[in-house]
C-alpha atoms as a PDB file:
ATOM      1  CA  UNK A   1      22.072 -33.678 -72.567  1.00  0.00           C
ATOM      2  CA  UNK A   2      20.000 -32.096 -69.674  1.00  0.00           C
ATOM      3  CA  UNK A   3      16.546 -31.710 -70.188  1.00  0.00           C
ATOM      4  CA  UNK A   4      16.098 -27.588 -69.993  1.00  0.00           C
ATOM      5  CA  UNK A   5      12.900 -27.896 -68.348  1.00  0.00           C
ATOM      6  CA  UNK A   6      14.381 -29.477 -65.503  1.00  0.00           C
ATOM      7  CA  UNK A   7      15.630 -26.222 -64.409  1.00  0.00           C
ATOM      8  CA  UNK A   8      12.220 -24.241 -65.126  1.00  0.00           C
ATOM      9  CA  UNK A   9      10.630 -23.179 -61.477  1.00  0.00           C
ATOM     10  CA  UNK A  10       7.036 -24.495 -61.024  1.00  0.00           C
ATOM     11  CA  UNK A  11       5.784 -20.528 -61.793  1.00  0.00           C
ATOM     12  CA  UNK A  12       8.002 -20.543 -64.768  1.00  0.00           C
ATOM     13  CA  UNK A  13       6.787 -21.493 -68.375  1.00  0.00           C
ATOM     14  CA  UNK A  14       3.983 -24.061 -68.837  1.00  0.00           C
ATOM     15  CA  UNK A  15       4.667 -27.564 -69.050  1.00  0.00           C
ATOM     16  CA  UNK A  16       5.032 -28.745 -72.662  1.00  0.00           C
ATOM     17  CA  UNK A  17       1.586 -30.510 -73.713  1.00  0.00           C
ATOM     18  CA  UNK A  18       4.376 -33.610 -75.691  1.00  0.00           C
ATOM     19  CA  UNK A  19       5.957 -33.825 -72.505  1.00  0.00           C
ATOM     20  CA  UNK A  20       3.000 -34.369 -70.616  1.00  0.00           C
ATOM     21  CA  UNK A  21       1.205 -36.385 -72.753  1.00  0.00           C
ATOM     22  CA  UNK A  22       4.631 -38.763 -72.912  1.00  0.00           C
ATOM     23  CA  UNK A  23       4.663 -39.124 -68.916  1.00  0.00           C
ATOM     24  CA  UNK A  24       1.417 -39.976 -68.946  1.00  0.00           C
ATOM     25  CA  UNK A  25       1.517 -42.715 -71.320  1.00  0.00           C
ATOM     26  CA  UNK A  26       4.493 -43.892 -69.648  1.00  0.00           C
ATOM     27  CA  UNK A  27       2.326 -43.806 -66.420  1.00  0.00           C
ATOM     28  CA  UNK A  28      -0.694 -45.997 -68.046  1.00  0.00           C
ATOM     29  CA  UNK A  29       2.217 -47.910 -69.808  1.00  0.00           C
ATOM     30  CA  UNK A  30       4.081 -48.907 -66.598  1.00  0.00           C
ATOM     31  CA  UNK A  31       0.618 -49.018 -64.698  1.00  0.00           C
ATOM     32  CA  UNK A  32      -0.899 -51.472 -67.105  1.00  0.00           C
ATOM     33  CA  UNK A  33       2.206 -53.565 -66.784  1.00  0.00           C
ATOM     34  CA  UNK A  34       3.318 -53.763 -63.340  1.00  0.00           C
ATOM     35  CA  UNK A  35       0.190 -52.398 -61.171  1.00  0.00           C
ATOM     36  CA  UNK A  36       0.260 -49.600 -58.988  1.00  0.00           C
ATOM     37  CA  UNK A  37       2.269 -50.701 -56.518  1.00  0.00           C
ATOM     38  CA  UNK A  38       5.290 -51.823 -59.223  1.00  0.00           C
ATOM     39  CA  UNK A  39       4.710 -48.483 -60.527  1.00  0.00           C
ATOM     40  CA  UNK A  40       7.468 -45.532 -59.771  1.00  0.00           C
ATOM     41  CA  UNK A  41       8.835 -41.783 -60.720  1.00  0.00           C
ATOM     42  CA  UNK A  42      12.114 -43.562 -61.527  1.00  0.00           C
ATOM     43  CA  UNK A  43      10.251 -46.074 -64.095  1.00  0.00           C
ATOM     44  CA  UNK A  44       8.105 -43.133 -65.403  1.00  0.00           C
ATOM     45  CA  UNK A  45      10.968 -41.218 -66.039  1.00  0.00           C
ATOM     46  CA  UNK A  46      12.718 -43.191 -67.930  1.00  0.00           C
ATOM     47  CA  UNK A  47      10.273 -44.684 -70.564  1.00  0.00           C
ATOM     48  CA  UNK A  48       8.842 -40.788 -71.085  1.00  0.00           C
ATOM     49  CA  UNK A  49      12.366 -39.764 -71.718  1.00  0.00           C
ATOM     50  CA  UNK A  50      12.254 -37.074 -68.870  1.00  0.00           C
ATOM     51  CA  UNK A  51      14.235 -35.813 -65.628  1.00  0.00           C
ATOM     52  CA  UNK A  52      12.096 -36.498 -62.122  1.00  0.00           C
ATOM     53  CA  UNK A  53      12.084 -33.215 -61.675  1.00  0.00           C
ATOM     54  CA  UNK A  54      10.282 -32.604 -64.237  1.00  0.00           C
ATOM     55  CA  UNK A  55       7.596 -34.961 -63.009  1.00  0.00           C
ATOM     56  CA  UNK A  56       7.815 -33.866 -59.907  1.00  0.00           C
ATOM     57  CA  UNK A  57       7.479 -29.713 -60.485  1.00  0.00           C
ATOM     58  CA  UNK A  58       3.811 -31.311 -62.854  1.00  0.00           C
ATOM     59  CA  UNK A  59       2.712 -33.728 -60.374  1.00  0.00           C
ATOM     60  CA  UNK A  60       2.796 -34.356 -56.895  1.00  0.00           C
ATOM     61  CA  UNK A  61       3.505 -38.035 -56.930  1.00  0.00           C
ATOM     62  CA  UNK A  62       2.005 -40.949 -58.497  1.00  0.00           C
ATOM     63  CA  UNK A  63      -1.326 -41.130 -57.298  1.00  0.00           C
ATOM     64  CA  UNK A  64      -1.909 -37.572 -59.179  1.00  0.00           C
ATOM     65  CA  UNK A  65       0.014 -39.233 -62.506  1.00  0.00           C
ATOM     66  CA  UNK A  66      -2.527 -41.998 -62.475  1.00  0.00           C
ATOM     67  CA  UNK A  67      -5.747 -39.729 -61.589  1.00  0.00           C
ATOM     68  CA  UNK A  68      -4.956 -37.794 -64.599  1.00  0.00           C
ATOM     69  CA  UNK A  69      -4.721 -40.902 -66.818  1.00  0.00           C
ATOM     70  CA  UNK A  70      -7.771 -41.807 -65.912  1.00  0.00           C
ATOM     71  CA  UNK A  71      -8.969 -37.797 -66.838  1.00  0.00           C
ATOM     72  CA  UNK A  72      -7.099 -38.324 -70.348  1.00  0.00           C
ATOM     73  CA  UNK A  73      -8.762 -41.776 -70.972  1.00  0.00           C
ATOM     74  CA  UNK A  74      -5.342 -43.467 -70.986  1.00  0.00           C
ATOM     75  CA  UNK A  75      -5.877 -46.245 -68.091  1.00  0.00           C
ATOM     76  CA  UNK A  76      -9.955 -46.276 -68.578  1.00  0.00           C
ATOM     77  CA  UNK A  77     -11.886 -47.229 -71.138  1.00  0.00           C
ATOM     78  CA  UNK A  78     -13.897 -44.681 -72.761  1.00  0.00           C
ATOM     79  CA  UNK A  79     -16.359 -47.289 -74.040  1.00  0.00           C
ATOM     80  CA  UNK A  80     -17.298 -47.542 -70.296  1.00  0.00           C
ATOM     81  CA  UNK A  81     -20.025 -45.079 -70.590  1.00  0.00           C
ATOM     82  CA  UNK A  82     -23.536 -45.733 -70.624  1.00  0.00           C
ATOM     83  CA  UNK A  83     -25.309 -46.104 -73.597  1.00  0.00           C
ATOM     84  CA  UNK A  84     -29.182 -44.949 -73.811  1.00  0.00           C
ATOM     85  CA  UNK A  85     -30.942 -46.835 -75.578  1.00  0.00           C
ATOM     86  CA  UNK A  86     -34.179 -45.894 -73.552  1.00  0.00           C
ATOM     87  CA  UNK A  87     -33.935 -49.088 -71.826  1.00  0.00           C
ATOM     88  CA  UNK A  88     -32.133 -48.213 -68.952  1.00  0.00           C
ATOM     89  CA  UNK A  89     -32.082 -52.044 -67.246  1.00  0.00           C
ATOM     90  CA  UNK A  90     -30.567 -52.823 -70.658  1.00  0.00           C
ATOM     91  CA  UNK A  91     -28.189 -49.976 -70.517  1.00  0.00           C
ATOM     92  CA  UNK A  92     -26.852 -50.633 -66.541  1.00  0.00           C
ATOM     93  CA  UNK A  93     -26.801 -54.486 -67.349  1.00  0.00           C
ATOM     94  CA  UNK A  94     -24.597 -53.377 -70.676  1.00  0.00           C
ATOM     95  CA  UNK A  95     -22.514 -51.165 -68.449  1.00  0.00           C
ATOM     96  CA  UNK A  96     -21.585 -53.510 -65.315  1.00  0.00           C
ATOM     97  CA  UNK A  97     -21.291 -56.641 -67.980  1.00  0.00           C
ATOM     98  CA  UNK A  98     -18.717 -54.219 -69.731  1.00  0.00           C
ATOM     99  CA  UNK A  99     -16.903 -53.233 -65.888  1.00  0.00           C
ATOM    100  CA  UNK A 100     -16.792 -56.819 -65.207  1.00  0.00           C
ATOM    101  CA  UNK A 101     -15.404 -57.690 -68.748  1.00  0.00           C
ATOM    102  CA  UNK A 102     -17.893 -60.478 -69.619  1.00  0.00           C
ATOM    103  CA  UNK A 103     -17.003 -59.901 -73.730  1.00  0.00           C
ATOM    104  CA  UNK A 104     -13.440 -59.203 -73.048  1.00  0.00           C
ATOM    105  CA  UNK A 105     -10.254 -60.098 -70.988  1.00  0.00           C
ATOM    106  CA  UNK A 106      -7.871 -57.293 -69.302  1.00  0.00           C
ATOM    107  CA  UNK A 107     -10.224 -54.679 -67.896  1.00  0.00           C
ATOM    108  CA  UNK A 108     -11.225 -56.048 -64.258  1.00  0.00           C
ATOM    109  CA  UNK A 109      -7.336 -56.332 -63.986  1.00  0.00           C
ATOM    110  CA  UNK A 110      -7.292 -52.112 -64.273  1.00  0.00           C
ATOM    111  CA  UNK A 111      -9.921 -51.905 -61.971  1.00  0.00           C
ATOM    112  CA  UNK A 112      -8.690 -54.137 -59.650  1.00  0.00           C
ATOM    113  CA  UNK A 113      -5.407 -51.974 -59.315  1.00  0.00           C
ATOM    114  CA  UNK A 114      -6.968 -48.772 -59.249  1.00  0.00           C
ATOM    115  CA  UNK A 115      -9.284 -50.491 -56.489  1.00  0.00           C
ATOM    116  CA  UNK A 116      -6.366 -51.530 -54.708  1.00  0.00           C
ATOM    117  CA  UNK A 117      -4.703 -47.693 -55.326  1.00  0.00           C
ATOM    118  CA  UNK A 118      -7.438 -46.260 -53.846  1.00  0.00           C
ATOM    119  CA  UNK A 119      -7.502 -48.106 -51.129  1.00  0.00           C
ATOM    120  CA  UNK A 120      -4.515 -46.139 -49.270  1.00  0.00           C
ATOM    121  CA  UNK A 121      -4.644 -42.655 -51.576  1.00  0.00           C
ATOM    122  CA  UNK A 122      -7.844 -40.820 -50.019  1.00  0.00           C
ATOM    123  CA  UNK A 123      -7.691 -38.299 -53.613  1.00  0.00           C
ATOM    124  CA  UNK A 124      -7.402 -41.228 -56.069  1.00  0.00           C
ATOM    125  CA  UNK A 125     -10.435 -42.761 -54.607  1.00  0.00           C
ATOM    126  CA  UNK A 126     -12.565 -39.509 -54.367  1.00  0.00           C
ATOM    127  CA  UNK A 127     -11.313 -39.322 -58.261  1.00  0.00           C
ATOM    128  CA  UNK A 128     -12.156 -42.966 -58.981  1.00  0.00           C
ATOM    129  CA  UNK A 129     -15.545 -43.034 -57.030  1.00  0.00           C
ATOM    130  CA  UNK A 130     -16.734 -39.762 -59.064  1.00  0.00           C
ATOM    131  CA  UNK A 131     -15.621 -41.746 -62.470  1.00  0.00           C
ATOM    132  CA  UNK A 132     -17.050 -44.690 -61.591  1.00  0.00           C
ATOM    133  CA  UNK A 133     -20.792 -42.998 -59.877  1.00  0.00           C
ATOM    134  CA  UNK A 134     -20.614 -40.695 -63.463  1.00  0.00           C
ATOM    135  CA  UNK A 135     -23.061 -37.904 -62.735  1.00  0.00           C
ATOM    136  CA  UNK A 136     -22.058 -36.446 -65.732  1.00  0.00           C
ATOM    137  CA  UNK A 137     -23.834 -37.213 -69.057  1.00  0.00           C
ATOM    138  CA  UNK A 138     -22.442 -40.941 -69.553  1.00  0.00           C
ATOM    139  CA  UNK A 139     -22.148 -41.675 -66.334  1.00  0.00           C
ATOM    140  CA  UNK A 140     -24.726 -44.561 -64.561  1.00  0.00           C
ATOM    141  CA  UNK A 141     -25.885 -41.869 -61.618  1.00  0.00           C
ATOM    142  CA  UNK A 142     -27.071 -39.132 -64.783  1.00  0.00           C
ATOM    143  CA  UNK A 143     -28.457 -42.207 -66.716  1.00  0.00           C
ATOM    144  CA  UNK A 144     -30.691 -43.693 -63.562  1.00  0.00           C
ATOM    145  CA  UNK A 145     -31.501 -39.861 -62.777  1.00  0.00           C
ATOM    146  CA  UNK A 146     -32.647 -39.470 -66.796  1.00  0.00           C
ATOM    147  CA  UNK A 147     -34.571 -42.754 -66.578  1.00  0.00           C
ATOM    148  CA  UNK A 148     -36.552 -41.224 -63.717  1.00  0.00           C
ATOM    149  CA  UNK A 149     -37.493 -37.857 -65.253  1.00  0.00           C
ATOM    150  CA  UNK A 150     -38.801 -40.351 -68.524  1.00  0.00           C
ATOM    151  CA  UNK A 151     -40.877 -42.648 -66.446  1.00  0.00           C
ATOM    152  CA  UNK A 152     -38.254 -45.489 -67.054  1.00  0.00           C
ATOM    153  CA  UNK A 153     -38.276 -46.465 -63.587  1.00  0.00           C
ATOM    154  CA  UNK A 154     -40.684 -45.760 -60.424  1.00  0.00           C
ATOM    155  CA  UNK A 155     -40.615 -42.491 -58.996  1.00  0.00           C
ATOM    156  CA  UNK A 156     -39.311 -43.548 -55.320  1.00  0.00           C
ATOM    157  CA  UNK A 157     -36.674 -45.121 -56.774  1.00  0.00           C
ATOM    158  CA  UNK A 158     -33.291 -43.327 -55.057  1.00  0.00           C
ATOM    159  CA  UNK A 159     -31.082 -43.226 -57.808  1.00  0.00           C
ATOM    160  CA  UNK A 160     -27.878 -42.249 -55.260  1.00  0.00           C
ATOM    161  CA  UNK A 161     -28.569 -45.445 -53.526  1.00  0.00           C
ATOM    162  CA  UNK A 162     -29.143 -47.567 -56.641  1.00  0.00           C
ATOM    163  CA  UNK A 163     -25.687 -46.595 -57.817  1.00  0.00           C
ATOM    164  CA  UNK A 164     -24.137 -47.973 -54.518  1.00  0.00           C
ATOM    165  CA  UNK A 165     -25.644 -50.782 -54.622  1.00  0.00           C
ATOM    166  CA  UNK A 166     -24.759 -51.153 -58.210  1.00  0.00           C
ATOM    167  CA  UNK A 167     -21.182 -49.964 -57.891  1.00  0.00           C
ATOM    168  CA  UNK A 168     -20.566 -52.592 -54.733  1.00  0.00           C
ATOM    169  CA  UNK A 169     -22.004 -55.292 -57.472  1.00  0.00           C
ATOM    170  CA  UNK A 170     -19.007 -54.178 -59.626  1.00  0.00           C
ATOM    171  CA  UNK A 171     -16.412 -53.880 -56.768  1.00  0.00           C
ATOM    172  CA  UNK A 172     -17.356 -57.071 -54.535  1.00  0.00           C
ATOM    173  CA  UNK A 173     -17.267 -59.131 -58.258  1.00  0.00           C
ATOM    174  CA  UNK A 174     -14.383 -57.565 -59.454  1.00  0.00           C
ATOM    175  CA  UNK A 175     -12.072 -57.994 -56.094  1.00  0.00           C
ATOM    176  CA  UNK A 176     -13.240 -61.779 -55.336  1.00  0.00           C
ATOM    177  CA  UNK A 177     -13.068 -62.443 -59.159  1.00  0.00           C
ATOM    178  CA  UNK A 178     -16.751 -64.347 -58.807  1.00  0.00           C
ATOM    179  CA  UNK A 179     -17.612 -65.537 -62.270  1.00  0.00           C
ATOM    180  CA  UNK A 180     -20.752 -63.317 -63.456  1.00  0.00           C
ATOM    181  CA  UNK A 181     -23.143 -64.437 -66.652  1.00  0.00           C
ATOM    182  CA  UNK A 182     -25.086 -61.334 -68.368  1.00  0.00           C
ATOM    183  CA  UNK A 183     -28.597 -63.135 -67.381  1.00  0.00           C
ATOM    184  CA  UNK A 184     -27.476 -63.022 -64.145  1.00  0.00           C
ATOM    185  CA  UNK A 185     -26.558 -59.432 -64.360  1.00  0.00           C
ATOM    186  CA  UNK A 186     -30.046 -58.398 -66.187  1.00  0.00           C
ATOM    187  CA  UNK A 187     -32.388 -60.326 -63.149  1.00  0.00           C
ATOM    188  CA  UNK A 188     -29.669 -58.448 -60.784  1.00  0.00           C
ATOM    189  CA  UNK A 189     -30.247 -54.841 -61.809  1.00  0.00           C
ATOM    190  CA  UNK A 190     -33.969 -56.048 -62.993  1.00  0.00           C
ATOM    191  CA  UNK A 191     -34.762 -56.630 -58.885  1.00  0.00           C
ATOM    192  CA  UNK A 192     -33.083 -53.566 -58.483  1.00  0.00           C
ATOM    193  CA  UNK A 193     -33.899 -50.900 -60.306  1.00  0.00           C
ATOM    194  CA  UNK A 194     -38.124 -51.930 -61.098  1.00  0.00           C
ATOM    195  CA  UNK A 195     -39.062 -53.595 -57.676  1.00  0.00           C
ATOM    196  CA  UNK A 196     -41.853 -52.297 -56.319  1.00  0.00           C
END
């Protein structure tokens, strides 16, 4: 039977929320399983039980599908925000052990994809770069920025450069797959964030 929404125009009637949520689960689904460049509309499709076009009048291919599953949580972890404790080196050291999966297989595998995504979609990397930097309460750029207005860390610390620095800790170790210990990580972010 022919899906009826299949003939809806794109300024017709508002995409069903079970529809939506079902190609996007197919999305992290096939994502998870084959990486982003295994993944396709035609694969999508299928295991959401939906017509192309329907994907296709939603989303404008399959770098928007998989920046919205990262939106709805589905192919990020929502445990990946950063915990204050009021011990921020304890908090970022938490938060890059728990990037770089030190207590847990699977994740730097994500990452790694998405890295890889973003490497050739210009939109899925501004997406991914403002998930990963986290301005936003949660995020390591708000908790560095909180840590200074406490007296945490030094005042000339540059909190926009301290989250580069961090982020290409997570990226370089996460690409060449360099093995990375947790007291590594704390004297790491220690020099970093409280060197004078």
């Amino acid at each position: 039977m022919a899906n009826p929404e299949a003939h809806a125009h794109r300024s017709g009637p508002v995409r069903s929320d079970d529809a939506r949520r079902a190609i996007l689960e197919a999305v992290a689904g096939e994502f998870l399983a084959k990486g982003y460049e295994g993944l396709t509309i035609q694969g999508v499709a299928a295991a959401a039980h939906v017509g192309k076009q329907t994907i296709y009048r939603w989303w404008g291919g399959k770098a928007e599908l998989v920046a919205d599953c990262l939106v709805e949580g589905l192919l990020w972890d929502t445990e990946l925000a950063v915990v204050d404790t009021g011990d921020v080196v304890h908090d970022v050291t938490t938060w890059i052990a728990h990037m770089l999966d030190l207590d847990r297989p699977g994740g730097r595998d994500v990452l790694r994809s998405l890295l890889g995504a973003a490497a050739s979609d210009e939109p899925l990397a501004q997406h991914l770069d403002e998930l990963l930097r986290g301005a936003h309460e949660g995020g390591v750029t708000h908790r560095l920025t909180v840590a200074c207005e406490r007296g945490e860390l030094d005042e000339g610390v540059d909190t926009v450069l301290a989250t580069d620095v961090l982020l290409g800790l997570v990226v370089v170790r996460t690409i060449v797959r360099r093995p990375t210990t947790h007291d590594e990580l704390d004297s790491l972010v220690r020099q970093l964030l409280t060197a004078r």
